[in-house]
PDB file of N, CA and C in Angstrom:
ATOM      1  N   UNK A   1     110.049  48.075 133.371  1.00  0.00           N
ATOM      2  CA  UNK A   1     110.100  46.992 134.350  1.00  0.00           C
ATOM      3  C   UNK A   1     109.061  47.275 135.433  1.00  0.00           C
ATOM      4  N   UNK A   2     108.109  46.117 135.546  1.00  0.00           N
ATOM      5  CA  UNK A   2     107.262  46.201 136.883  1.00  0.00           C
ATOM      6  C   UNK A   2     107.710  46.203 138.000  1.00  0.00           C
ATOM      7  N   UNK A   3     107.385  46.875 139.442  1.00  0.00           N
ATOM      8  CA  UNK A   3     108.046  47.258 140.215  1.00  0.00           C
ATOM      9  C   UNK A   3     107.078  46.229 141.166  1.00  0.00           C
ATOM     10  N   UNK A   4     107.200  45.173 142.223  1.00  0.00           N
ATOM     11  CA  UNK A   4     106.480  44.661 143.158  1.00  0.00           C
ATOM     12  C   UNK A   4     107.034  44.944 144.636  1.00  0.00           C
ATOM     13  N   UNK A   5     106.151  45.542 145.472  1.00  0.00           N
ATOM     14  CA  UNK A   5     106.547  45.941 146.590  1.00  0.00           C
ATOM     15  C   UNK A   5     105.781  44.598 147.813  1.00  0.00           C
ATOM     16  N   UNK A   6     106.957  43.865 147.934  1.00  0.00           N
ATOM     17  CA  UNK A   6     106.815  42.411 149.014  1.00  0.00           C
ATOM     18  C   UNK A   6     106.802  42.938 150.766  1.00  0.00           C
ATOM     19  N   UNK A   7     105.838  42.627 151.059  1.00  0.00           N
ATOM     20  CA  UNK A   7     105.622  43.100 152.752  1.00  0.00           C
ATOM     21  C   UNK A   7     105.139  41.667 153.511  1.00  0.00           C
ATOM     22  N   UNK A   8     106.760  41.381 154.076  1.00  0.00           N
ATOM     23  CA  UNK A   8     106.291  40.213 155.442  1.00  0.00           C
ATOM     24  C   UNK A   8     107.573  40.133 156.057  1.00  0.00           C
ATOM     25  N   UNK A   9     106.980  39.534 157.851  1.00  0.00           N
ATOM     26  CA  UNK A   9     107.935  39.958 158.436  1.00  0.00           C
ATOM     27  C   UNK A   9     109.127  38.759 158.798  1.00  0.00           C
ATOM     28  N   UNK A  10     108.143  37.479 157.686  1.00  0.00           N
ATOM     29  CA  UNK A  10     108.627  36.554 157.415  1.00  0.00           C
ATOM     30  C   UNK A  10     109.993  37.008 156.970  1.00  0.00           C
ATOM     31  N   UNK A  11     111.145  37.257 156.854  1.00  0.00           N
ATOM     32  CA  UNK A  11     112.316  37.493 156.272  1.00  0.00           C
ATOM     33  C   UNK A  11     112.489  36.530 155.163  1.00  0.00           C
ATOM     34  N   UNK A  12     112.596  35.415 155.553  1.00  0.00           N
ATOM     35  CA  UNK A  12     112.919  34.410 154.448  1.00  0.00           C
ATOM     36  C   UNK A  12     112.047  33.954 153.331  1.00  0.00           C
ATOM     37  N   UNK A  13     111.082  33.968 153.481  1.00  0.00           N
ATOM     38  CA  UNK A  13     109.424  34.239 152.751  1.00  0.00           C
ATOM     39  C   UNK A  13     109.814  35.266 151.549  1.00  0.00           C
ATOM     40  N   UNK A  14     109.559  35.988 152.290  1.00  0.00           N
ATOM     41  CA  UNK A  14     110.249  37.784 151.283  1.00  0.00           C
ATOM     42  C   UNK A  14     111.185  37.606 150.499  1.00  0.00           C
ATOM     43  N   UNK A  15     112.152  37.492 150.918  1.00  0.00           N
ATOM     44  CA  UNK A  15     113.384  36.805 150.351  1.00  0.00           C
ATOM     45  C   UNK A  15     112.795  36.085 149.043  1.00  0.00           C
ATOM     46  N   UNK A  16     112.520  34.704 149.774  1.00  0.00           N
ATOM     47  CA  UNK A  16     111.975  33.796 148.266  1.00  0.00           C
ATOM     48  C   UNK A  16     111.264  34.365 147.816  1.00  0.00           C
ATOM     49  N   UNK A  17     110.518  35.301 147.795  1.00  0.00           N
ATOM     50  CA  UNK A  17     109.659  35.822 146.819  1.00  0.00           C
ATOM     51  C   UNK A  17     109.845  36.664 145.955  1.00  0.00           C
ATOM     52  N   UNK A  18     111.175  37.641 146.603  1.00  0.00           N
ATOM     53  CA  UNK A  18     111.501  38.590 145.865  1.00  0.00           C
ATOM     54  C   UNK A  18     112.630  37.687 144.895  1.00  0.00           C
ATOM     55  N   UNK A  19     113.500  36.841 144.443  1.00  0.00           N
ATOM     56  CA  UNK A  19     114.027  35.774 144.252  1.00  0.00           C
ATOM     57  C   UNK A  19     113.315  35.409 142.819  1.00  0.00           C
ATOM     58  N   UNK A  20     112.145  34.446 143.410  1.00  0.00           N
ATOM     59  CA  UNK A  20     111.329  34.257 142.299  1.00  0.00           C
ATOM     60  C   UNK A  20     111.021  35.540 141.157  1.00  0.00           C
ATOM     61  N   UNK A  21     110.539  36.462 141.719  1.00  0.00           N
ATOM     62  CA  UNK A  21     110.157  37.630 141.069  1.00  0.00           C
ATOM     63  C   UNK A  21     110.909  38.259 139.827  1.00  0.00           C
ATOM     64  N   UNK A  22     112.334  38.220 140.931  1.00  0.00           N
ATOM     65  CA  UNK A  22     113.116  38.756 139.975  1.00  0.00           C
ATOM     66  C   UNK A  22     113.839  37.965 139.054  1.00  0.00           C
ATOM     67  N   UNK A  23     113.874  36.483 139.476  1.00  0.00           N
ATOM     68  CA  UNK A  23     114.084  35.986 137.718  1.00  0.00           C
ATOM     69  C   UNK A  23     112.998  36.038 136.946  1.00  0.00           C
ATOM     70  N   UNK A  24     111.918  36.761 137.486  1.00  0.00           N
ATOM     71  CA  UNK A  24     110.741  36.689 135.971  1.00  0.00           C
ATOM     72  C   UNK A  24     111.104  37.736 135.042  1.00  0.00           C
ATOM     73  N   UNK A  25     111.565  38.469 136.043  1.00  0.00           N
ATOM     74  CA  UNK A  25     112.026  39.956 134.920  1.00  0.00           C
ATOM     75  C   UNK A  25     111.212  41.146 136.115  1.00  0.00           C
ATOM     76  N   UNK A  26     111.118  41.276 137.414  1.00  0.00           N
ATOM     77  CA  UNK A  26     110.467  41.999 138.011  1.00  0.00           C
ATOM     78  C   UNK A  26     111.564  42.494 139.146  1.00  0.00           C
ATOM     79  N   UNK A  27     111.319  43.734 139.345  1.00  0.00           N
ATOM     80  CA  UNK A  27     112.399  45.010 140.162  1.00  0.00           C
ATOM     81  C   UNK A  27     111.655  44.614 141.698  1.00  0.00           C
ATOM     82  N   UNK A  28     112.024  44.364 142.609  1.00  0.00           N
ATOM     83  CA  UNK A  28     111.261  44.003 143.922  1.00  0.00           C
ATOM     84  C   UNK A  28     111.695  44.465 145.012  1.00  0.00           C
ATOM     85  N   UNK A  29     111.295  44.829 146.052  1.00  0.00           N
ATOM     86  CA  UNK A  29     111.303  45.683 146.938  1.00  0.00           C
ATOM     87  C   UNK A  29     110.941  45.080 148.350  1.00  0.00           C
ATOM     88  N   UNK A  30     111.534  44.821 149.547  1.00  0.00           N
ATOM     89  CA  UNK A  30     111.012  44.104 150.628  1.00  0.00           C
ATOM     90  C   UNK A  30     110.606  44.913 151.719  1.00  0.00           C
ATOM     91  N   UNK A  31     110.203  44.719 152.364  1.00  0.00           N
ATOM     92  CA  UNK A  31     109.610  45.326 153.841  1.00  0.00           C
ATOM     93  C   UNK A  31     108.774  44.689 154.711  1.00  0.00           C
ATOM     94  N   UNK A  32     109.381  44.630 156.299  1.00  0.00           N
ATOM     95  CA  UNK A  32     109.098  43.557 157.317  1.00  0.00           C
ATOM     96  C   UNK A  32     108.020  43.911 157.875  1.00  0.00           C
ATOM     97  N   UNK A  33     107.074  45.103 157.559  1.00  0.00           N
ATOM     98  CA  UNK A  33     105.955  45.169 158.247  1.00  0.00           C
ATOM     99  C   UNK A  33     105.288  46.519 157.127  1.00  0.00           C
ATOM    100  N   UNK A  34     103.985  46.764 157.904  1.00  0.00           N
ATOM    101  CA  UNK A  34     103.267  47.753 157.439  1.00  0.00           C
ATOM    102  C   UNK A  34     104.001  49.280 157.173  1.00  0.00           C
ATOM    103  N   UNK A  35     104.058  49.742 158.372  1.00  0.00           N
ATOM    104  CA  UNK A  35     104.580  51.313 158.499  1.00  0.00           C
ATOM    105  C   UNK A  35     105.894  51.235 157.506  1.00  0.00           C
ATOM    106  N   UNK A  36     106.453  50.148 157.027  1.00  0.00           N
ATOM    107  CA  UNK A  36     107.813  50.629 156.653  1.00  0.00           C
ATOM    108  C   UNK A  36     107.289  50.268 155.195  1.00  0.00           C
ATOM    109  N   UNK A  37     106.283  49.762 154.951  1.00  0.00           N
ATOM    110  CA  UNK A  37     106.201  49.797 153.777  1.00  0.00           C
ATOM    111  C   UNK A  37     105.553  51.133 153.023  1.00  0.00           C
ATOM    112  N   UNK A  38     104.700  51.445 154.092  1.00  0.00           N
ATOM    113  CA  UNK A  38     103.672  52.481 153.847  1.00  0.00           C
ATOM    114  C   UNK A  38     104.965  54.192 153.653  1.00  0.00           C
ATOM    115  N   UNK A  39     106.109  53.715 154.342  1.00  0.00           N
ATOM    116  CA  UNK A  39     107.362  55.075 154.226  1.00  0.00           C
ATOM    117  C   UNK A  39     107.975  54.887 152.848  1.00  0.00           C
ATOM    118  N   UNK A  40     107.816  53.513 151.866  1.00  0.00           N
ATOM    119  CA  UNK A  40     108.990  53.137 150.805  1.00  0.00           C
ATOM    120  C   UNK A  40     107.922  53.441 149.756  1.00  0.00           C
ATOM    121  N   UNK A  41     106.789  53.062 150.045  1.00  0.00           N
ATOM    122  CA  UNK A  41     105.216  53.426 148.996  1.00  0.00           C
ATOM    123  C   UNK A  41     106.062  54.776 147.689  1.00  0.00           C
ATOM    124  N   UNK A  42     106.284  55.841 148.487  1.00  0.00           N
ATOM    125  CA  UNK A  42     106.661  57.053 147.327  1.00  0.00           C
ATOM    126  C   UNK A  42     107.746  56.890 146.851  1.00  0.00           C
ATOM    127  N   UNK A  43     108.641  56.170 147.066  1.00  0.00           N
ATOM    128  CA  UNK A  43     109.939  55.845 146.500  1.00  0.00           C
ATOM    129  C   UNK A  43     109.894  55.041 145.451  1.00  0.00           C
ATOM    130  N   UNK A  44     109.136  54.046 145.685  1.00  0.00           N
ATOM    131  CA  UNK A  44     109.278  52.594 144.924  1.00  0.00           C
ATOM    132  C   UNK A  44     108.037  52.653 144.124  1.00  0.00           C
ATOM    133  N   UNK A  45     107.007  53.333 144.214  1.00  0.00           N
ATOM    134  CA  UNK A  45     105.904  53.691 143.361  1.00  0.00           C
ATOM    135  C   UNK A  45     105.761  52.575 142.419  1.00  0.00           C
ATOM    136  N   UNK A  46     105.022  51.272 143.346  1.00  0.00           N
ATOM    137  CA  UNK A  46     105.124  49.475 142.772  1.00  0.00           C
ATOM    138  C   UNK A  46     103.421  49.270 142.411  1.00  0.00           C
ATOM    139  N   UNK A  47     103.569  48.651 141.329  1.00  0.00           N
ATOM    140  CA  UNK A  47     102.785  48.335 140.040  1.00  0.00           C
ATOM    141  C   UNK A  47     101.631  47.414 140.737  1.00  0.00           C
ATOM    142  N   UNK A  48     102.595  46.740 141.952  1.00  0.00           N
ATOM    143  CA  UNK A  48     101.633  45.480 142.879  1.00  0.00           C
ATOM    144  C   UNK A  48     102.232  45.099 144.121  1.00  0.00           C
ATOM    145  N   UNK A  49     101.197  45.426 145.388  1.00  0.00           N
ATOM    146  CA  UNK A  49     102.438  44.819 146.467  1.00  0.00           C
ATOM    147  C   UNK A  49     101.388  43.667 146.510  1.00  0.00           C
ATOM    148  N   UNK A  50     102.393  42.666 147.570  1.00  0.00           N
ATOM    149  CA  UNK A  50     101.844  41.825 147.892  1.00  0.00           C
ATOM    150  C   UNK A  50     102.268  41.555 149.582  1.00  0.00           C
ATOM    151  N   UNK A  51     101.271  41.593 150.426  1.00  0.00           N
ATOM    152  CA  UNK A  51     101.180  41.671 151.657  1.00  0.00           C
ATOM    153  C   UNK A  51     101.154  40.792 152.469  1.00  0.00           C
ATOM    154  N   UNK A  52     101.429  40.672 153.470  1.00  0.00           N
ATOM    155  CA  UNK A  52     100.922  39.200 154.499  1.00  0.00           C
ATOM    156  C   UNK A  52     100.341  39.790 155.416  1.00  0.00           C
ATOM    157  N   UNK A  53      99.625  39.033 156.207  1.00  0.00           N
ATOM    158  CA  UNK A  53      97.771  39.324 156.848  1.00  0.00           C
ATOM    159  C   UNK A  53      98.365  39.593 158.524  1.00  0.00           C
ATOM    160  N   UNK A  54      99.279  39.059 158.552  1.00  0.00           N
ATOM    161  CA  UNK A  54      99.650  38.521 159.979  1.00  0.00           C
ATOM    162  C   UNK A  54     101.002  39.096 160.422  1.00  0.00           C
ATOM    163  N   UNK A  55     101.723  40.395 160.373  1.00  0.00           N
ATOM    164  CA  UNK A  55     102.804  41.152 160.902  1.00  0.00           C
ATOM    165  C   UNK A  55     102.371  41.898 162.231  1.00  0.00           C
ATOM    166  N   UNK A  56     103.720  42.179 163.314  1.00  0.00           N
ATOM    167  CA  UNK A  56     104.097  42.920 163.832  1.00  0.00           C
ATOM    168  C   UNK A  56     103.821  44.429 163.565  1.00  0.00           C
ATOM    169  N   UNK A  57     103.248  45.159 164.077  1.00  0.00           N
ATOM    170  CA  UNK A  57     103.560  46.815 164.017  1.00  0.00           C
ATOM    171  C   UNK A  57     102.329  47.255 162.928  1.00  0.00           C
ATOM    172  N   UNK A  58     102.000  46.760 162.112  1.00  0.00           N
ATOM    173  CA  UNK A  58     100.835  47.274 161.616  1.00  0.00           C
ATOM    174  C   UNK A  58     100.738  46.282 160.354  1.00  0.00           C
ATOM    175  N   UNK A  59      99.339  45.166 160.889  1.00  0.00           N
ATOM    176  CA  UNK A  59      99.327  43.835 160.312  1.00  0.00           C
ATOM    177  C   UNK A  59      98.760  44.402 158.980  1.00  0.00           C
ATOM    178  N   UNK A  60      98.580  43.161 157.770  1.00  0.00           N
ATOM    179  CA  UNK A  60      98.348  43.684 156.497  1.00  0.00           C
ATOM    180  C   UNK A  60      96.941  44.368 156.289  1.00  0.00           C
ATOM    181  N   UNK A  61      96.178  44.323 156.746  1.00  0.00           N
ATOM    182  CA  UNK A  61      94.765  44.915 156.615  1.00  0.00           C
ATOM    183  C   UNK A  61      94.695  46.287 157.178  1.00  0.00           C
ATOM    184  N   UNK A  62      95.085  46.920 157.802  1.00  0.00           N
ATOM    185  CA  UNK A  62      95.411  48.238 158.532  1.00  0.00           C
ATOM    186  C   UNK A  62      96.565  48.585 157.463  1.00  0.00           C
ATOM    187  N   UNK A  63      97.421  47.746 157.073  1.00  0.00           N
ATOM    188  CA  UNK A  63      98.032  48.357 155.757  1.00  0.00           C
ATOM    189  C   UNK A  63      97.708  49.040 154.351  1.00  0.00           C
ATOM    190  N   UNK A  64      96.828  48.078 154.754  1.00  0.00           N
ATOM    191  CA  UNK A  64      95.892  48.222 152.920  1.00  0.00           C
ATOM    192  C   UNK A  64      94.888  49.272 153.030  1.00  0.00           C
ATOM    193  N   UNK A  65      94.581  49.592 154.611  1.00  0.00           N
ATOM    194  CA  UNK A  65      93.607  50.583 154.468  1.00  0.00           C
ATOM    195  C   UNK A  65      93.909  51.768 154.270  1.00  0.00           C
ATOM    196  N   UNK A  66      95.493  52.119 155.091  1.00  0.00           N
ATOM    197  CA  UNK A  66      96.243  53.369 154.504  1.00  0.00           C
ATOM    198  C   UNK A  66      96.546  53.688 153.458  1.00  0.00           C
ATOM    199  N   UNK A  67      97.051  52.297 152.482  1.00  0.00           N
ATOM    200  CA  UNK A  67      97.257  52.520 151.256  1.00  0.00           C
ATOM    201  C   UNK A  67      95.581  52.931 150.489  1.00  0.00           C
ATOM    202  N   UNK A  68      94.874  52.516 150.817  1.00  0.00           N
ATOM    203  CA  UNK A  68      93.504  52.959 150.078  1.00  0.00           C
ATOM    204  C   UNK A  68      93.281  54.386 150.218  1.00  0.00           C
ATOM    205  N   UNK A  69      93.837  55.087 151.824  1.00  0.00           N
ATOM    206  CA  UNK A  69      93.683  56.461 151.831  1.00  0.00           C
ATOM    207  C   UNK A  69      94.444  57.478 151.068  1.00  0.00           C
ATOM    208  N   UNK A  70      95.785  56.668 150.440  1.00  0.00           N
ATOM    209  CA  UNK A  70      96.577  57.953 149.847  1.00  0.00           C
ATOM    210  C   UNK A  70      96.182  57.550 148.443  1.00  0.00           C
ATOM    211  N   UNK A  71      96.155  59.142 147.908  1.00  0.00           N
ATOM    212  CA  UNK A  71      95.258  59.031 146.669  1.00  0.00           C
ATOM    213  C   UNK A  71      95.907  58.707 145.297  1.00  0.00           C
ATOM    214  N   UNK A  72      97.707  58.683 145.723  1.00  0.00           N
ATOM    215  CA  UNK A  72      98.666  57.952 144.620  1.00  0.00           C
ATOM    216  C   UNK A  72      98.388  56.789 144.339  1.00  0.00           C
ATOM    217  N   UNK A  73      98.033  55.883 145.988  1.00  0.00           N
ATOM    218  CA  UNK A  73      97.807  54.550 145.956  1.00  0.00           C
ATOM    219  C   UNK A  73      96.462  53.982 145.866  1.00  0.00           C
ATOM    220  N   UNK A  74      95.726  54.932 145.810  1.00  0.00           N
ATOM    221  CA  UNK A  74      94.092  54.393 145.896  1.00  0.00           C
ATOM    222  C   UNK A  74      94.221  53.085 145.482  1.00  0.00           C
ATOM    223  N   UNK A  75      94.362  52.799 144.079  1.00  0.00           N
ATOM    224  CA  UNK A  75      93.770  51.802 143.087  1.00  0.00           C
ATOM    225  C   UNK A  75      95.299  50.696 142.805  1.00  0.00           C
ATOM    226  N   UNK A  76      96.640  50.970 143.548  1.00  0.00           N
ATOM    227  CA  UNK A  76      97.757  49.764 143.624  1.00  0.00           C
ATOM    228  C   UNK A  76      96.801  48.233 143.837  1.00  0.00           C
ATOM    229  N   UNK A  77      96.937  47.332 142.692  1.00  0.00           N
ATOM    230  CA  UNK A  77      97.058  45.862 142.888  1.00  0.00           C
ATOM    231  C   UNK A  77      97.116  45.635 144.212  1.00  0.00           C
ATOM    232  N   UNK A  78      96.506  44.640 144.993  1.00  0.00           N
ATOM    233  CA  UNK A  78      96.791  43.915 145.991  1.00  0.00           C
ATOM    234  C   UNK A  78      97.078  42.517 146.722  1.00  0.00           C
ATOM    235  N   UNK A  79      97.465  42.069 146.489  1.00  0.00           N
ATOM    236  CA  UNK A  79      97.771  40.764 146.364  1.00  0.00           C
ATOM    237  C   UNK A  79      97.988  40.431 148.486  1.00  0.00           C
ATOM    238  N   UNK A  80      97.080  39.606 148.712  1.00  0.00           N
ATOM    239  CA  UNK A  80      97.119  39.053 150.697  1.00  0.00           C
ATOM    240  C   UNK A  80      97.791  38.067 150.581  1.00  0.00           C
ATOM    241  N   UNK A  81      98.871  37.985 151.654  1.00  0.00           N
ATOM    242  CA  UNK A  81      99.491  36.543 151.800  1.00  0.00           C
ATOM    243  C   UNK A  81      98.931  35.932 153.282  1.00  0.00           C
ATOM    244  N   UNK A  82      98.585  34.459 153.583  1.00  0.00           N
ATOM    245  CA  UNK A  82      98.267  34.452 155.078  1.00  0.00           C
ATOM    246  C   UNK A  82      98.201  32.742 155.074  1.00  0.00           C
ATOM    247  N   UNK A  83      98.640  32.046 156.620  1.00  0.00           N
ATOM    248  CA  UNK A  83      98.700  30.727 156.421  1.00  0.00           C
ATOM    249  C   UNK A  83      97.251  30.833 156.937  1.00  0.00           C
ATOM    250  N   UNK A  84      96.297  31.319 156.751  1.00  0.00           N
ATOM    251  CA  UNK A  84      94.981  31.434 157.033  1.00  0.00           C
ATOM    252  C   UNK A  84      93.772  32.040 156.099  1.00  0.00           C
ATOM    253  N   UNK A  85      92.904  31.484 155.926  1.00  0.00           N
ATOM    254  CA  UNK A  85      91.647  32.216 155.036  1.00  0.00           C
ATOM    255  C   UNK A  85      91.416  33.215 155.622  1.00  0.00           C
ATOM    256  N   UNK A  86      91.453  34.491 154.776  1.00  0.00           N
ATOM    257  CA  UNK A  86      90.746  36.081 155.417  1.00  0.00           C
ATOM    258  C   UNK A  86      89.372  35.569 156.359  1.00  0.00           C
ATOM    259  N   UNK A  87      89.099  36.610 157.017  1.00  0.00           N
ATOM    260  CA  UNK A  87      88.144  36.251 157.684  1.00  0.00           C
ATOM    261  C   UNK A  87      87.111  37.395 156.788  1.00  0.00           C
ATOM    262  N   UNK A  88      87.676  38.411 156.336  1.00  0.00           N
ATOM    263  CA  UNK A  88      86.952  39.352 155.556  1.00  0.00           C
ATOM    264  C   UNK A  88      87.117  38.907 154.510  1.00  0.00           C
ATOM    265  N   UNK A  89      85.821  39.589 153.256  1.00  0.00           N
ATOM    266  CA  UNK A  89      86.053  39.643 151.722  1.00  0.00           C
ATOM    267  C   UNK A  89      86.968  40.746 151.337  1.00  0.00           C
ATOM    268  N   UNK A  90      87.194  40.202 149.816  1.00  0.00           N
ATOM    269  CA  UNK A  90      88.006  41.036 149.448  1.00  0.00           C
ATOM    270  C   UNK A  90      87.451  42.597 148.975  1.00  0.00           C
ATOM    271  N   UNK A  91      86.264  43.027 148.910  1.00  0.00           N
ATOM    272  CA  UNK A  91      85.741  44.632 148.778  1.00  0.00           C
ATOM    273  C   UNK A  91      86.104  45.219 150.277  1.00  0.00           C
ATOM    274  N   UNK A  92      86.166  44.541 151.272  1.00  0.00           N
ATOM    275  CA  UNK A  92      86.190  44.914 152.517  1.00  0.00           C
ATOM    276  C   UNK A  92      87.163  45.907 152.765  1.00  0.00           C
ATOM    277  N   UNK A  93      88.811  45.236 151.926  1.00  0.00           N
ATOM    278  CA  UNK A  93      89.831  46.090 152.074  1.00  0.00           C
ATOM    279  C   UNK A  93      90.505  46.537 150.588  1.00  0.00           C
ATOM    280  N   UNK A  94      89.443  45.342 149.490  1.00  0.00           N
ATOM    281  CA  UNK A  94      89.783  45.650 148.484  1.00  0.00           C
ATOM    282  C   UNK A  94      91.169  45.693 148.008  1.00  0.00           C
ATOM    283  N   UNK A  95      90.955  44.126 148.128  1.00  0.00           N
ATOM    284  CA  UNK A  95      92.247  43.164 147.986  1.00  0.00           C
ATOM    285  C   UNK A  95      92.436  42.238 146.789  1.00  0.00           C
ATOM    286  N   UNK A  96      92.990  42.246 145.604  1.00  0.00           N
ATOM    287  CA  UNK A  96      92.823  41.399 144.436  1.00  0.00           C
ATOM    288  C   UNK A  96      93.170  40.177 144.257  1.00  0.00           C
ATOM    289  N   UNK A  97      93.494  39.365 145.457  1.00  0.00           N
ATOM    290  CA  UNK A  97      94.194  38.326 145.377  1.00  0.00           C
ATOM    291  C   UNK A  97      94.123  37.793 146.688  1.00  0.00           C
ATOM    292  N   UNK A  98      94.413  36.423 146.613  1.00  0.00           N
ATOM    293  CA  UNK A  98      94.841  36.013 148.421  1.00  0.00           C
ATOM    294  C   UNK A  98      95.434  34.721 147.847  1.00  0.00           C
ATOM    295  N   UNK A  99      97.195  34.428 148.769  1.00  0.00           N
ATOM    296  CA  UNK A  99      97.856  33.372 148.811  1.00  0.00           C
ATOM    297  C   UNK A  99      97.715  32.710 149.701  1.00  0.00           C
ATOM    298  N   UNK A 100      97.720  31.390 150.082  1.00  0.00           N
ATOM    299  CA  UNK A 100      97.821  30.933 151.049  1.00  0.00           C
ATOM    300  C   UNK A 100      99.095  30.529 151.361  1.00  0.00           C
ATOM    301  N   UNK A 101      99.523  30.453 152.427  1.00  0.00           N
ATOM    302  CA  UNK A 101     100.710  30.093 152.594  1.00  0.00           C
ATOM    303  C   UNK A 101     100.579  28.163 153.298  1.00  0.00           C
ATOM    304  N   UNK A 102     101.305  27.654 152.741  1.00  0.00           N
ATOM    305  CA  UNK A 102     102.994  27.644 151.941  1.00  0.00           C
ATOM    306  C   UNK A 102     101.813  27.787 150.367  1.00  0.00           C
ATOM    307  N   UNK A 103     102.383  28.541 149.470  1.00  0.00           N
ATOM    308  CA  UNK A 103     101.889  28.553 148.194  1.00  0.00           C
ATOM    309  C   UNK A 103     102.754  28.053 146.971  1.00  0.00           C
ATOM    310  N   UNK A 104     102.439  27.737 146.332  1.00  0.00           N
ATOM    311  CA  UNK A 104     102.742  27.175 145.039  1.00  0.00           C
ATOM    312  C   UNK A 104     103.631  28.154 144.029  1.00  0.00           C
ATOM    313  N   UNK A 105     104.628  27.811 143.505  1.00  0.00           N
ATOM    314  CA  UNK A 105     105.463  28.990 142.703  1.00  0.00           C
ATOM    315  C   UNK A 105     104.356  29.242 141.445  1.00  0.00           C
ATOM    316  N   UNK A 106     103.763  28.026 140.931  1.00  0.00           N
ATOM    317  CA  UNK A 106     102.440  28.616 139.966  1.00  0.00           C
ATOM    318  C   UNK A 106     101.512  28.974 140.371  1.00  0.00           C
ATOM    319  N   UNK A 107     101.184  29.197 141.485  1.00  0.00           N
ATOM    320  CA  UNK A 107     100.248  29.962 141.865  1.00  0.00           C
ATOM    321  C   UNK A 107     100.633  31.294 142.470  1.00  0.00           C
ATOM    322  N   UNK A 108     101.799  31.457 142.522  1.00  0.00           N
ATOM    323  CA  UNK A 108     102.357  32.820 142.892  1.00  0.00           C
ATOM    324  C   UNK A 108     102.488  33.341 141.483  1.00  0.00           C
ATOM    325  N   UNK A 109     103.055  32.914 141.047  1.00  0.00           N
ATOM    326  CA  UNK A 109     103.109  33.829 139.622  1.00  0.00           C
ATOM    327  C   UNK A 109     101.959  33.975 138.305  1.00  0.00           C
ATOM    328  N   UNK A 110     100.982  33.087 138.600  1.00  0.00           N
ATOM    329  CA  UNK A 110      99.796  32.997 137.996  1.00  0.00           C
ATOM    330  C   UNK A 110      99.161  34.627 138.812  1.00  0.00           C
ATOM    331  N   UNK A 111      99.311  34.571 139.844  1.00  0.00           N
ATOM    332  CA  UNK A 111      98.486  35.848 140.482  1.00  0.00           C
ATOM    333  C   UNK A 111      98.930  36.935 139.866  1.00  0.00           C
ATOM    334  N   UNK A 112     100.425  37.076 140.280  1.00  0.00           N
ATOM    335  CA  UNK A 112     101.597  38.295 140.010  1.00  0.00           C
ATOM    336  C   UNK A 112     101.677  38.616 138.014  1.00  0.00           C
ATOM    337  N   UNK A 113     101.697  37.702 137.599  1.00  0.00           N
ATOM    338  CA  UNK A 113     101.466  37.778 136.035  1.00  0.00           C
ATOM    339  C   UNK A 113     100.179  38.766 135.426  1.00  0.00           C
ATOM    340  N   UNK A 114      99.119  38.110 136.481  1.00  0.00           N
ATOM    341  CA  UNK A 114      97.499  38.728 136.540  1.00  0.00           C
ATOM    342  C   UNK A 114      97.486  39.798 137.101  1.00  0.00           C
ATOM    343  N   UNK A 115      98.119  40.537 137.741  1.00  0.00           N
ATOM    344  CA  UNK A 115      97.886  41.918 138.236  1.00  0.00           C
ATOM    345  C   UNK A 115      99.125  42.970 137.854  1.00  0.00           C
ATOM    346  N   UNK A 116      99.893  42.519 137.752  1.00  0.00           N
ATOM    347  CA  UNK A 116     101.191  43.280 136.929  1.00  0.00           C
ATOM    348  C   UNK A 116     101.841  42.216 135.563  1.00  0.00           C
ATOM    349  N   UNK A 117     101.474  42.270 134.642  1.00  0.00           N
ATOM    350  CA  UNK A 117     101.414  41.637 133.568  1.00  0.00           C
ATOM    351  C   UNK A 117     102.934  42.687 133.205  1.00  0.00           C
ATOM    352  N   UNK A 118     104.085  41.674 133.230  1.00  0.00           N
ATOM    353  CA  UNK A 118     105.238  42.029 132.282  1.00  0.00           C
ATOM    354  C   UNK A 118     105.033  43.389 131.494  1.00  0.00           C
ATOM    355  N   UNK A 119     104.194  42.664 129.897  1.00  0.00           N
ATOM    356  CA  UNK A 119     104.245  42.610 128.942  1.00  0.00           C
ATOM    357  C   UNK A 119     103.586  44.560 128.845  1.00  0.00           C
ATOM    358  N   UNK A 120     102.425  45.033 129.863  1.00  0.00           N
ATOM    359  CA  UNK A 120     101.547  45.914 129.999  1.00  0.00           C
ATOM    360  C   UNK A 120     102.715  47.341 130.000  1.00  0.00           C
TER     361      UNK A 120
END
């Protein structure tokens, strides 16, 4: 079972996402900001997180950069959530994806399918 680690401080967002996820057949994991995701990282050792751009306490891009520094997580899937276009590219933080918010359930799982594929 693929493991997806969901980071926003959206509560209810998260929620639906982890929701969706897990009737696909996916184990999911929530967390309301950066630092607490970056503490669950060795526990939950997830196949793909998917982040939002715009949190409290350590927003998603300062997230992704820590995760780039630990060398378990170098190369974790990344999937950006944001009701806004990055202002950076994605080599910048080296990010595989970007949702926009409000997003589409086929376009959420068209992404999530594409970077943690079930079947793999």
């Amino acid at each position: 079972m693929k493991t997806v680690l969901v980071v926003d401080d959206e509560t209810d967002i998260a929620e639906a996402v982890k929701s969706i996820l897990e009737d696909e057949g996916y184990k999911v994991v929530t967390c309301t900001n950066g630092r607490e995701a970056l503490a669950c990282l060795e526990e939950t050792r997830p196949d793909l997180a998917i982040i939002d751009v715009m949190m409290p306490v350590m927003n998603g891009f300062e997230t992704i950069q820590a995760i780039r520094h630990t060398e378990a997580f170098a190369t974790l899937p990344v999937l950006i959530m944001s009701a806004i276009d990055p202002s950076v590219r994605p080599h910048a933080y080296d990010w595989a994806g970007f949702l926009k918010k409000p997003f589409s359930l086929d376009n959420l799982l068209t992404q999530v399918h594409k970077l943690a594929p079930l079947a793999a």
